[in-house]
Protein backbone atom coordinates (compact mmCIF):
# COMPACT_ATOMS: atom_id res chain seq x y z
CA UNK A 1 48.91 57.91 -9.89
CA UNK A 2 45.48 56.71 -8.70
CA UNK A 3 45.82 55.31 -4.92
CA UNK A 4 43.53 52.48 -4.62
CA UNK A 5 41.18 52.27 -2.41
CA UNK A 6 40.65 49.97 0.50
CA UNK A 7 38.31 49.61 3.19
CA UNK A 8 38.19 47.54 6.62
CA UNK A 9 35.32 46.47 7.97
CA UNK A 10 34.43 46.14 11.44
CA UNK A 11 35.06 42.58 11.19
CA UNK A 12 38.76 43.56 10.61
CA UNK A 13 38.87 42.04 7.15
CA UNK A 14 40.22 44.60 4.39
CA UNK A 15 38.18 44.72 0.89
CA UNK A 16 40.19 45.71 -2.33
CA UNK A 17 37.44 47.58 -4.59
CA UNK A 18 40.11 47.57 -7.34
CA UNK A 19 39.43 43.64 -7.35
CA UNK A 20 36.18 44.67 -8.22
CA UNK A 21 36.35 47.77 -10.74
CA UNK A 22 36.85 45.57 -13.76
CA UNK A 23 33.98 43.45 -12.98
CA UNK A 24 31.81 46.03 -13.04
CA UNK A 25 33.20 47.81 -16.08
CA UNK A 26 32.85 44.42 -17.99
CA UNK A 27 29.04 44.34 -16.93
CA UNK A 28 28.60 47.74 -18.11
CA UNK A 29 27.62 47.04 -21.23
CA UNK A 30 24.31 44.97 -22.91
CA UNK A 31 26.42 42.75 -25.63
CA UNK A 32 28.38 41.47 -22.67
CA UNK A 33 24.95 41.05 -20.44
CA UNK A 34 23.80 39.02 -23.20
CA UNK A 35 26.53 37.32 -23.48
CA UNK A 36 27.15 36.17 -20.26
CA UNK A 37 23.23 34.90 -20.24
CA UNK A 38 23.73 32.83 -23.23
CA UNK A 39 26.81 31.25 -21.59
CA UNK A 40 24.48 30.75 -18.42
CA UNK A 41 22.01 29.24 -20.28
CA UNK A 42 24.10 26.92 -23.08
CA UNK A 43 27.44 26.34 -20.98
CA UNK A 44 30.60 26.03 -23.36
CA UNK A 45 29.74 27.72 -26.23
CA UNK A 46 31.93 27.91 -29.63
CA UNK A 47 32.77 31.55 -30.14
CA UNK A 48 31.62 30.36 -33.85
CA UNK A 49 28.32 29.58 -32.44
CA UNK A 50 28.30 32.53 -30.15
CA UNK A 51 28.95 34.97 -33.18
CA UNK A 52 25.43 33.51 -34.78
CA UNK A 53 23.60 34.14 -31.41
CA UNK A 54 24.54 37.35 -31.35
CA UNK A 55 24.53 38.70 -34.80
CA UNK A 56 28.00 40.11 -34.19
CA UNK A 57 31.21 39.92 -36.36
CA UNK A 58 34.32 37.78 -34.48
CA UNK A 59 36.01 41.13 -34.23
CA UNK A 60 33.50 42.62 -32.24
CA UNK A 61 32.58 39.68 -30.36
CA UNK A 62 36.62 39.29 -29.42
CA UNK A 63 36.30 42.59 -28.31
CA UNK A 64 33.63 41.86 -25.62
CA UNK A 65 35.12 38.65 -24.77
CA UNK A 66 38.22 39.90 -24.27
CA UNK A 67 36.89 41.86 -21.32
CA UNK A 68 34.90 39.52 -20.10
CA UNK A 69 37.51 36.50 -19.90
CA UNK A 70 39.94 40.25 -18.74
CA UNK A 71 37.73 40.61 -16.06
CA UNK A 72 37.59 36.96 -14.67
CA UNK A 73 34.17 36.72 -15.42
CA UNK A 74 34.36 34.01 -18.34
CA UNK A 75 36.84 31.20 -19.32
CA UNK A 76 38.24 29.77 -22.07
CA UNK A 77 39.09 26.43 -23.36
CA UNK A 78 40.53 26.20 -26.89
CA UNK A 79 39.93 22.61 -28.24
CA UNK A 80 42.20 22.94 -31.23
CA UNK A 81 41.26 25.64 -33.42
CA UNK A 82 38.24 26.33 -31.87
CA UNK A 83 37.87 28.29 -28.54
CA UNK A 84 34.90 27.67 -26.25
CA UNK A 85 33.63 30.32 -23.41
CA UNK A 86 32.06 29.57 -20.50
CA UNK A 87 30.58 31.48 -17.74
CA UNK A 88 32.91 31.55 -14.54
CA UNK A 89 30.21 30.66 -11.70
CA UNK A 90 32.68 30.63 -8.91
CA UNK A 91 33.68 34.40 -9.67
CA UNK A 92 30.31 35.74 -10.99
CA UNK A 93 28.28 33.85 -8.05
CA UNK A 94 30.95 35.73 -5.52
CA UNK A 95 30.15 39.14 -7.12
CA UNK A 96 26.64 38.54 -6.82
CA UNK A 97 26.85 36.95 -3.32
CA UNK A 98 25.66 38.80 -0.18
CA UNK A 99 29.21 39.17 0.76
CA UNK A 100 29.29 41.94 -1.24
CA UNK A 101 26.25 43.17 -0.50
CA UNK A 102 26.96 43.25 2.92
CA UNK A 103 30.13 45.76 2.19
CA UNK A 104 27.71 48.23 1.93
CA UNK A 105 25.17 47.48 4.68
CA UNK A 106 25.21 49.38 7.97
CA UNK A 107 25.52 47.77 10.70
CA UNK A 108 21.76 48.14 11.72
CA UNK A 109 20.86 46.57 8.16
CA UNK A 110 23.46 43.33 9.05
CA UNK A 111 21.47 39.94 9.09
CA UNK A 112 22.99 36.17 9.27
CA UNK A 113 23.79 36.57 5.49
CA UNK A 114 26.88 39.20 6.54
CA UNK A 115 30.31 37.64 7.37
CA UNK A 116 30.39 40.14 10.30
């Protein structure tokens, strides 16, 4: 059994990398890069639409998705038969936010962007 990993920083605050590993795993890859800049760019996209834009078969395109949406990094919304992805800015914005970042800062390299 893996132990996970955890970390307090000198603010006190604990970070969970496990809350992180899939993220990263999910961005990993190209397809999903792409994928995640078309949703950026269009917003709710068909995954009909989003198999043309891609040039990939629905199975493979589930695939990708699947570890994506896994990953918290997209949602869905199925409007009948048809299920619609979108990019999850709350989630993605937080992964790209200095508070990350600022995990792995020293305390020298700390500015006003660091929840210290």
């Amino acid at each position: 059994m893996i132990k996970e990993l955890n970390v307090t920083q000198a603010s006190g605050e604990t970070v969970d990398f496990s809350s992180y590993e899939a993220k990263f795993k999910a961005l990993a890859d190209q397809r999903r890069l792409k994928i995640m800049h078309e949703l950026s760019q269009k917003g709710s996209v068909c995954v009909c639409d989003l198999m043309e834009i891609m040039e990939m078969p629905q199975s493979k395109l589930s695939y990708h998705l699947k570890i994506l949406l896994d990953a918290q990094l997209v949602t869905l919304e199925t409007k009948g038969t048809w299920s619609y992805y979108e990019l999850n800015h709350p989630v993605v914005n937080r992964l790209l936010s200095p508070d990350l970042c600022c995990i792995f800062r020293t305390l020298d390299d700390k500015t006003s962007e660091c929840n210290s």
